[in-house]
Protein backbone atom coordinates (compact mmCIF):
# COMPACT_ATOMS: atom_id res chain seq x y z
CA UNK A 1 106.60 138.86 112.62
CA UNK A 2 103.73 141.01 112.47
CA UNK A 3 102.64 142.68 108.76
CA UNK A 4 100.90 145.46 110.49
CA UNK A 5 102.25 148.70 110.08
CA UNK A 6 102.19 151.91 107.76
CA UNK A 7 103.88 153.92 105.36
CA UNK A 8 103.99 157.64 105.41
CA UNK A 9 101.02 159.47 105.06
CA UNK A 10 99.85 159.51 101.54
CA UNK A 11 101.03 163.61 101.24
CA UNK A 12 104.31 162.85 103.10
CA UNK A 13 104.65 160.02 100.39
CA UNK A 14 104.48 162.63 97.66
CA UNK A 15 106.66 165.00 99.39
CA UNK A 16 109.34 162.93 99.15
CA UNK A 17 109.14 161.00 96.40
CA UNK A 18 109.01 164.29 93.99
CA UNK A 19 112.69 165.85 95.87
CA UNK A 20 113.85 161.95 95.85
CA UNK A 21 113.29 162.28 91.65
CA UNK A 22 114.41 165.50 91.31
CA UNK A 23 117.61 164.45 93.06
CA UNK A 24 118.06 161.97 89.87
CA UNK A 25 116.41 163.69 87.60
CA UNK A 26 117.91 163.25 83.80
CA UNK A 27 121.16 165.28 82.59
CA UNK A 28 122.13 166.50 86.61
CA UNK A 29 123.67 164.63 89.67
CA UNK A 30 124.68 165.78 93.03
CA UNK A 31 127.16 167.66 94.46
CA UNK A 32 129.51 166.58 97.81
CA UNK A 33 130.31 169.58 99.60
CA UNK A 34 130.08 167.83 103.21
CA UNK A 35 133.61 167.60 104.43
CA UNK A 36 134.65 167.34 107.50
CA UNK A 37 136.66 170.41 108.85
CA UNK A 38 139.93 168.04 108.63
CA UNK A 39 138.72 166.91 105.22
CA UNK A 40 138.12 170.22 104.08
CA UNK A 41 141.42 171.34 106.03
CA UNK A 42 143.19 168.69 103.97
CA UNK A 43 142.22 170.20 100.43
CA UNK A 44 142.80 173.80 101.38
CA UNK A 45 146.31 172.51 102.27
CA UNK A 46 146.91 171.24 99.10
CA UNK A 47 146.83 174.73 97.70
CA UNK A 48 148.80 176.29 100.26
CA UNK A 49 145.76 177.48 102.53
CA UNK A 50 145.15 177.60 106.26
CA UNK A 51 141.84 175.69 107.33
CA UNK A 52 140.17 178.89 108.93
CA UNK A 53 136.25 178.76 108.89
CA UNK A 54 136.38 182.05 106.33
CA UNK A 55 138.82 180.41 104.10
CA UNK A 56 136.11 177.12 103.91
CA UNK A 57 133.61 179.83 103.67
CA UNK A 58 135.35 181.87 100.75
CA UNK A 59 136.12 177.97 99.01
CA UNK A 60 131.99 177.21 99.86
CA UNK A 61 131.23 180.67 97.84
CA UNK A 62 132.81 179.90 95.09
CA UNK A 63 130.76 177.23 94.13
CA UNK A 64 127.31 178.25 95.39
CA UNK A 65 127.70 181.58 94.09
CA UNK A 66 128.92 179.97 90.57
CA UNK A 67 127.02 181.05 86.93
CA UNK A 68 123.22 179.91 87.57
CA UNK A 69 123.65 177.72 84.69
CA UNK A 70 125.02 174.94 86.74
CA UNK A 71 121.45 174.23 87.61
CA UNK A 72 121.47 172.69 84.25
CA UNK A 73 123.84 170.11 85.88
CA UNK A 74 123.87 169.88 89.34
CA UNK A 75 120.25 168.80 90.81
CA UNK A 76 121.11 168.87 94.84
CA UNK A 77 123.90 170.04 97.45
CA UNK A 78 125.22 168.01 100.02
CA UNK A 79 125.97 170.71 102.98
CA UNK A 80 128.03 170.65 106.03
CA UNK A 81 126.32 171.85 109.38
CA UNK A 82 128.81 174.20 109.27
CA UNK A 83 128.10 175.69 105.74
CA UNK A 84 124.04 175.51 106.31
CA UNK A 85 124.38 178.80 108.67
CA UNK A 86 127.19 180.50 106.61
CA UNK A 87 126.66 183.26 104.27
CA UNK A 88 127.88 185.01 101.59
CA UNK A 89 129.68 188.45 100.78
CA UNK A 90 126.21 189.75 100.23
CA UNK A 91 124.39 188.40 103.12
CA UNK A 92 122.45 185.51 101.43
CA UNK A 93 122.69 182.59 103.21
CA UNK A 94 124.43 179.23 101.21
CA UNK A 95 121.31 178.16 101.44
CA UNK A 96 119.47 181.14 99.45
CA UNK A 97 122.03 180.84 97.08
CA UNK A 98 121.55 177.25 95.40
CA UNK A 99 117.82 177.45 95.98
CA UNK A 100 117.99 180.59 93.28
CA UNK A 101 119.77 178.34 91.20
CA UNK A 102 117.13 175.69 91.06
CA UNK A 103 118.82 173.33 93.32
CA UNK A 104 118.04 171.31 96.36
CA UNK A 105 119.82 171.66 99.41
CA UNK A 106 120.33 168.69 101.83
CA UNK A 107 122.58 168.25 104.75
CA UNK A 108 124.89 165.73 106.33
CA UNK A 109 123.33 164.77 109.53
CA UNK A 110 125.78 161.92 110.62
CA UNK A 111 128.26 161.94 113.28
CA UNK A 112 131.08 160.49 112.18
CA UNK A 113 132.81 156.76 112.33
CA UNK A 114 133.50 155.48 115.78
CA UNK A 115 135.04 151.80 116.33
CA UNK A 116 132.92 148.80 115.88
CA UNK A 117 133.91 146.50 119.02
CA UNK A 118 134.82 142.64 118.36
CA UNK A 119 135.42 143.67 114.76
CA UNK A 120 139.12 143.85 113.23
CA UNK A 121 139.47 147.49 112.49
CA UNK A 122 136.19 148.06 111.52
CA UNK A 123 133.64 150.92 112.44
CA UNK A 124 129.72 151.88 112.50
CA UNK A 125 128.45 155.49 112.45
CA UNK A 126 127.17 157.76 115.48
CA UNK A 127 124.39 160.13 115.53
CA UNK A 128 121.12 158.70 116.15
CA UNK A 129 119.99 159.97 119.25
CA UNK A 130 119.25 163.72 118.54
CA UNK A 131 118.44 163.24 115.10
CA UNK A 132 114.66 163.94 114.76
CA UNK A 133 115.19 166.80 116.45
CA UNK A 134 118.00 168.08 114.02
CA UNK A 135 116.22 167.13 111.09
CA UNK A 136 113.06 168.84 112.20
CA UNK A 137 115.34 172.34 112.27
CA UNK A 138 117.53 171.16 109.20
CA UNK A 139 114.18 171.09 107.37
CA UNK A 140 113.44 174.76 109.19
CA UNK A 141 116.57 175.66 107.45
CA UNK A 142 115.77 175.10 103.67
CA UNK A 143 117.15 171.48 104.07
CA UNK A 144 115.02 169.25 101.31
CA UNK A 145 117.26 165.79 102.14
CA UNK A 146 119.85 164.11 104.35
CA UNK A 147 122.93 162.29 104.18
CA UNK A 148 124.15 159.49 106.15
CA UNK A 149 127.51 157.58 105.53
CA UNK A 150 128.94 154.07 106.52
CA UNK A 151 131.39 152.33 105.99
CA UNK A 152 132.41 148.75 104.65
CA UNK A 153 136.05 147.68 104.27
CA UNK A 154 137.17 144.88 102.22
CA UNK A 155 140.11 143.07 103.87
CA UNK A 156 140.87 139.69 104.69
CA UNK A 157 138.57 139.10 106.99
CA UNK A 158 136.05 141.81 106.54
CA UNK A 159 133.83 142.76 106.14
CA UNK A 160 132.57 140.88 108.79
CA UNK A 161 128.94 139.48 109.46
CA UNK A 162 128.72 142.33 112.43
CA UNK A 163 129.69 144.89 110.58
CA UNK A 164 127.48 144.65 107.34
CA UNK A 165 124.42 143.99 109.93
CA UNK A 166 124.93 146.84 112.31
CA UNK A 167 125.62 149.40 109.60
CA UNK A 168 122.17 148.06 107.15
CA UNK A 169 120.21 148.48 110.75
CA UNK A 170 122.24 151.89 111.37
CA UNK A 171 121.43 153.34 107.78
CA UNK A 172 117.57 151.56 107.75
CA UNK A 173 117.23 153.32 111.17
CA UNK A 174 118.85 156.88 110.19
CA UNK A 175 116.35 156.55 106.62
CA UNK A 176 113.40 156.15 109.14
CA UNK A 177 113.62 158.95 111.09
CA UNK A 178 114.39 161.51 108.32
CA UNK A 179 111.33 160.48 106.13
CA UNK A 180 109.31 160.69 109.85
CA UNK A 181 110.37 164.32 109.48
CA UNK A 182 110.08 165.05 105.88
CA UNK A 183 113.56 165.07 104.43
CA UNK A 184 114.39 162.56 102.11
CA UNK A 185 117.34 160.03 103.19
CA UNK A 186 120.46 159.80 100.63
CA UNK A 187 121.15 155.66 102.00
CA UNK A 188 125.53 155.32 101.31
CA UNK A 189 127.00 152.33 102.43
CA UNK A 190 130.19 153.41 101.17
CA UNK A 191 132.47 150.51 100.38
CA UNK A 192 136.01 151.99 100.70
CA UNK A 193 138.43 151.83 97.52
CA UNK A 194 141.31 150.27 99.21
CA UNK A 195 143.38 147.32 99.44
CA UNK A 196 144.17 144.18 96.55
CA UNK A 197 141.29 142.43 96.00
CA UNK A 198 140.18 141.63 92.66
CA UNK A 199 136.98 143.19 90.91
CA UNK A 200 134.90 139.37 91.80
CA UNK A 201 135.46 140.17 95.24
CA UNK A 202 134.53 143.60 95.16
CA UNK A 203 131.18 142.55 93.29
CA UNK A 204 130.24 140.12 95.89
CA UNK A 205 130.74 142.66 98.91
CA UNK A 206 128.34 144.87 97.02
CA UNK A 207 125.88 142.50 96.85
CA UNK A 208 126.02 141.19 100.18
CA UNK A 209 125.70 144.67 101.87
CA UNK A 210 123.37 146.24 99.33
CA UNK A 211 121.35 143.09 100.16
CA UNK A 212 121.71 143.50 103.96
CA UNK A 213 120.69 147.54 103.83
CA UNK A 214 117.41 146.92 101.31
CA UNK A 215 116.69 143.77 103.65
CA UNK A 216 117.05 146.35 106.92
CA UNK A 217 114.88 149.19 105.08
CA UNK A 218 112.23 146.93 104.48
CA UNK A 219 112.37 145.99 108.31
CA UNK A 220 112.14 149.71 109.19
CA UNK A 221 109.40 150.20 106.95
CA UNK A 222 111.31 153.06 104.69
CA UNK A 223 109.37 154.29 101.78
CA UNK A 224 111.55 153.04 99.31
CA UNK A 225 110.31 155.59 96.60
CA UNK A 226 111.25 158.76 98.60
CA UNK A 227 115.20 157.72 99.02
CA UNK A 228 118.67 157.56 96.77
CA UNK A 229 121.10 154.93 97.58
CA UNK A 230 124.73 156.17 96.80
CA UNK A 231 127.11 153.10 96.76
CA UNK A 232 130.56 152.93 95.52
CA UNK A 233 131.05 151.72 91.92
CA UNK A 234 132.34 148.34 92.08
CA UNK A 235 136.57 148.04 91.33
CA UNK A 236 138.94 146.05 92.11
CA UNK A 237 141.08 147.83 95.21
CA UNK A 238 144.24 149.97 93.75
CA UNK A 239 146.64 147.48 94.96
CA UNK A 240 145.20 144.93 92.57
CA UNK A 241 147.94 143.86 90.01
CA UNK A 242 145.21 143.94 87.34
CA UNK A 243 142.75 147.32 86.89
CA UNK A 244 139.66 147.26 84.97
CA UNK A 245 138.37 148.52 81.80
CA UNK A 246 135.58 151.06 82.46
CA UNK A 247 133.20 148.54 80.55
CA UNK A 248 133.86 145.25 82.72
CA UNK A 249 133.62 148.08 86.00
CA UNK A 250 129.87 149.08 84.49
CA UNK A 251 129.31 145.18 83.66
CA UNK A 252 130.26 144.51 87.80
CA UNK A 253 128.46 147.87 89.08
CA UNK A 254 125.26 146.88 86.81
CA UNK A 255 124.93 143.31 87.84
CA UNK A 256 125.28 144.11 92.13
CA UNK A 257 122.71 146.75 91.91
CA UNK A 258 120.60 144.36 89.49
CA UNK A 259 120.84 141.50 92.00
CA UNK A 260 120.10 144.08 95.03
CA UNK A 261 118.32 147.25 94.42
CA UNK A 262 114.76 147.17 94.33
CA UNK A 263 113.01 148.97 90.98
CA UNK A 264 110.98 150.89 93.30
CA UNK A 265 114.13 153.04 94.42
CA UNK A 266 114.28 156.14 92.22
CA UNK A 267 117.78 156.62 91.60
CA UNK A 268 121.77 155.92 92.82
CA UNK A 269 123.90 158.57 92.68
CA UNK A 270 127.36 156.87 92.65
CA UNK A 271 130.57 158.43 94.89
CA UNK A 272 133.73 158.96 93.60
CA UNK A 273 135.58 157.53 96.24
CA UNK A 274 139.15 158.26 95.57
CA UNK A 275 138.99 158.27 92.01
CA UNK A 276 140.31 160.27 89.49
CA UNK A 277 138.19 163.19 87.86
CA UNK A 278 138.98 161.42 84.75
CA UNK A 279 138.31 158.03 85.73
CA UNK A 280 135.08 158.87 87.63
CA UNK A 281 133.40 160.29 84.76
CA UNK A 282 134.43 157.19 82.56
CA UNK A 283 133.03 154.83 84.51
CA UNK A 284 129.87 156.39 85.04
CA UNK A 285 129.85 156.86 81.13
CA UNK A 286 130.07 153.32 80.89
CA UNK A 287 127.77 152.16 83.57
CA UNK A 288 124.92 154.44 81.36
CA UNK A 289 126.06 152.56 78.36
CA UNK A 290 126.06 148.89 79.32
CA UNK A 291 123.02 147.29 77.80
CA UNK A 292 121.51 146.03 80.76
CA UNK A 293 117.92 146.42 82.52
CA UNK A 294 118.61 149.54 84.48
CA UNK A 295 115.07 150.64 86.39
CA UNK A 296 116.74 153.65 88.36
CA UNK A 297 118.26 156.62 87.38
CA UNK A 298 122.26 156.16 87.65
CA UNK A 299 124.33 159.39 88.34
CA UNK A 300 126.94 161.07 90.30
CA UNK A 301 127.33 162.44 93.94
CA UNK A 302 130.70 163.45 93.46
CA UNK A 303 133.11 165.66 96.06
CA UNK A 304 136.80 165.54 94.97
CA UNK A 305 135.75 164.15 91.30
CA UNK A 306 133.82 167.50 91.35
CA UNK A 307 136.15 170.13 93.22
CA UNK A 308 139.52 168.82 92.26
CA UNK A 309 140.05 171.03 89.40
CA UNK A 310 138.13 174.26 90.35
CA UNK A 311 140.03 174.08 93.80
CA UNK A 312 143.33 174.22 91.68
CA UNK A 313 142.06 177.02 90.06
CA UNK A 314 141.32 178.95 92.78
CA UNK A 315 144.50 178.57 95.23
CA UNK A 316 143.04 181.20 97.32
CA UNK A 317 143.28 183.73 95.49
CA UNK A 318 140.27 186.51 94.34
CA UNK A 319 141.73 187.14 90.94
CA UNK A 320 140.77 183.37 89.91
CA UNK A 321 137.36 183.08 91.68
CA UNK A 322 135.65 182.96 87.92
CA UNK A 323 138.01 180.41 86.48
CA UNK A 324 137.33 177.99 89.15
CA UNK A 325 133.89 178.32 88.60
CA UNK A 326 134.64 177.36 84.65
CA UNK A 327 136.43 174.86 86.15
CA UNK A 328 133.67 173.36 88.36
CA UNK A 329 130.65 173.85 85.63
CA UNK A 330 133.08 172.28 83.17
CA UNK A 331 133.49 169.14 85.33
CA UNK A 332 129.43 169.19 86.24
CA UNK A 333 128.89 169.14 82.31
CA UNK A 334 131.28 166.12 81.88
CA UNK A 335 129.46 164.18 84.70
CA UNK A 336 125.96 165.34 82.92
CA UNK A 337 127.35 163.89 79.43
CA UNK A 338 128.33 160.48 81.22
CA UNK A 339 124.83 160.22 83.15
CA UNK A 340 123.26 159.89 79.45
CA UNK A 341 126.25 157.55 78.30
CA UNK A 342 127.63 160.47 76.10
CA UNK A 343 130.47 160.99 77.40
């Protein structure tokens, strides 16, 4: 195998290695806002709403438009393509509107899960072909980084050899062309928090995918200091008869990235993944606290563990707009407290 071959240009490099720390950068973490229009129709339901694009445009304002002092806590945006062109009651685009808050926006420039042939209910993730061409225009757009998601579940027989492979090469492959094209690649291999296994098991998966993906970026040649990886914490599934304490979750989380991540990689912004508000901020409390080497900065790029709360709040209706912004800055300050173990 030839060694021959380069890394970005030395000002590319620097380009996205400063967004890549300011992504992680100490006290903030990131915020999910990428739904899918039936994920986003699915938590407008739950208070009663109709998924209309102004209602997900109204629910979008609320928290871009929110007191500028959630910059303190909230480094970077994940946007839909949807919400990169909307705009707000007074004609600043979403876009405009975190950027005067200090914070990066980035965009979610996958395709969606499609089924993964000769697997057993598994998938990979399309969008490949047009994508240097939509992150050259996402970048046009104010866009500072990308998002890509797979995703790994544990069952029986899975994840299967195929399936860890062709998602690592999927996600090295996606990280290649955004740094080509100047946006900095958010790299989730997003275990799934579902089914019975025990915590050990759920350890091992991590390791053996984290170790496929940083063995596939290498391939690619992906400048490991201008990305964030954004794994799952490491649980045991919620139909395990025995849960975890949040310490022996951080002990679990700590030792698969130790055993997997290289130093070099700036930061990992964990997902919340169907946990609680509650229980998401706990653990990453206690992943901060574990005495442990830890070379990377460890925070949050929460959705639900973010919105849950302020979207209660809300329920649609104007009069409540400013308490479900209290709502979301008071959840962005919890997450801040448990990036510095201070929860």
């Amino acid at each position: 195998m030839t060694t021959h071959f380069s890394y970005p240009a030395p000002a590319l490099q620097e380009e996205l290695r400063k967004v890549a720390v300011a992504m992680v950068a100490p006290k903030k973490g990131i915020l999910a806002t990428d739904d899918t229009l039936e994920g986003m129709g699915d938590r407008l339901k739950s208070v009663g709403l109709d998924n209309t694009e102004e209602g997900r445009r109204l629910y979008r304002q609320i928290m871009f438009s929110a007191d500028p002092k959630i910059g303190e806590y909230i480094s970077a945006v994940i946007l839909s393509r949807e919400a990169v062109h909307q705009k707000a009651d007074d004609g600043s685009s979403f876009v405009e509107l975190l950027q005067k808050r200090g914070i990066i926006p980035g965009i979610n420039v996958d395709k969606g899960l499609v089924p993964l042939m000769g697997s057993e209910d598994e998938v990979t993730t399309q969008g490949l072909d047009d994508l240097a061409q939509r992150c050259v225009q996402y970048k046009k757009d104010g866009c500072r980084f990308a998002k890509w998601r797979s995703v790994i579940r544990i069952g029986g027989n899975t994840p299967s050899p195929l399936a860890i492979l062709e998602n690592a090469n999927v996600l090295a492959r996606y990280a290649s062309v955004c740094q080509a094209n100047g946006l900095v690649p958010i790299v989730e291999p997003d275990i799934v928090l579902a089914g019975d296994h025990d915590i050990d098991r759920a350890q091992k998966v991590a390791e053996t995918v984290l170790a496929a993906v940083y063995k596939a970026l290498h391939d690619h040649h992906v400048f490991l200091e201008g990305t964030v990886l954004k794994p799952a914490m490491v649980t045991a599934g919620p139909a395990c008869p025995r849960q975890n304490s949040p310490e022996e979750v951080a002990r679990a989380t700590v030792a698969a990235l130790s055993r997997t991540v290289p130093a070099a990689v700036p930061g990992v912004a964990f997902l919340s993944g169907g946990l609680s508000e509650e229980d998401a901020s706990r653990f990453l409390n206690a992943i901060n606290k574990a005495p442990a080497k830890k070379p990377w900065s460890l925070t949050f790029c929460f959705g639900r563990a973010l919105q849950a709360s302020a979207l209660r709040a809300w329920g649609g209706k104007a009069q409540n707009v400013n308490a479900a912004q209290n709502e979301l800055i008071k959840r962005a300050q919890a997450n801040s407290l448990a990036q510095q173990g201070k929860l």
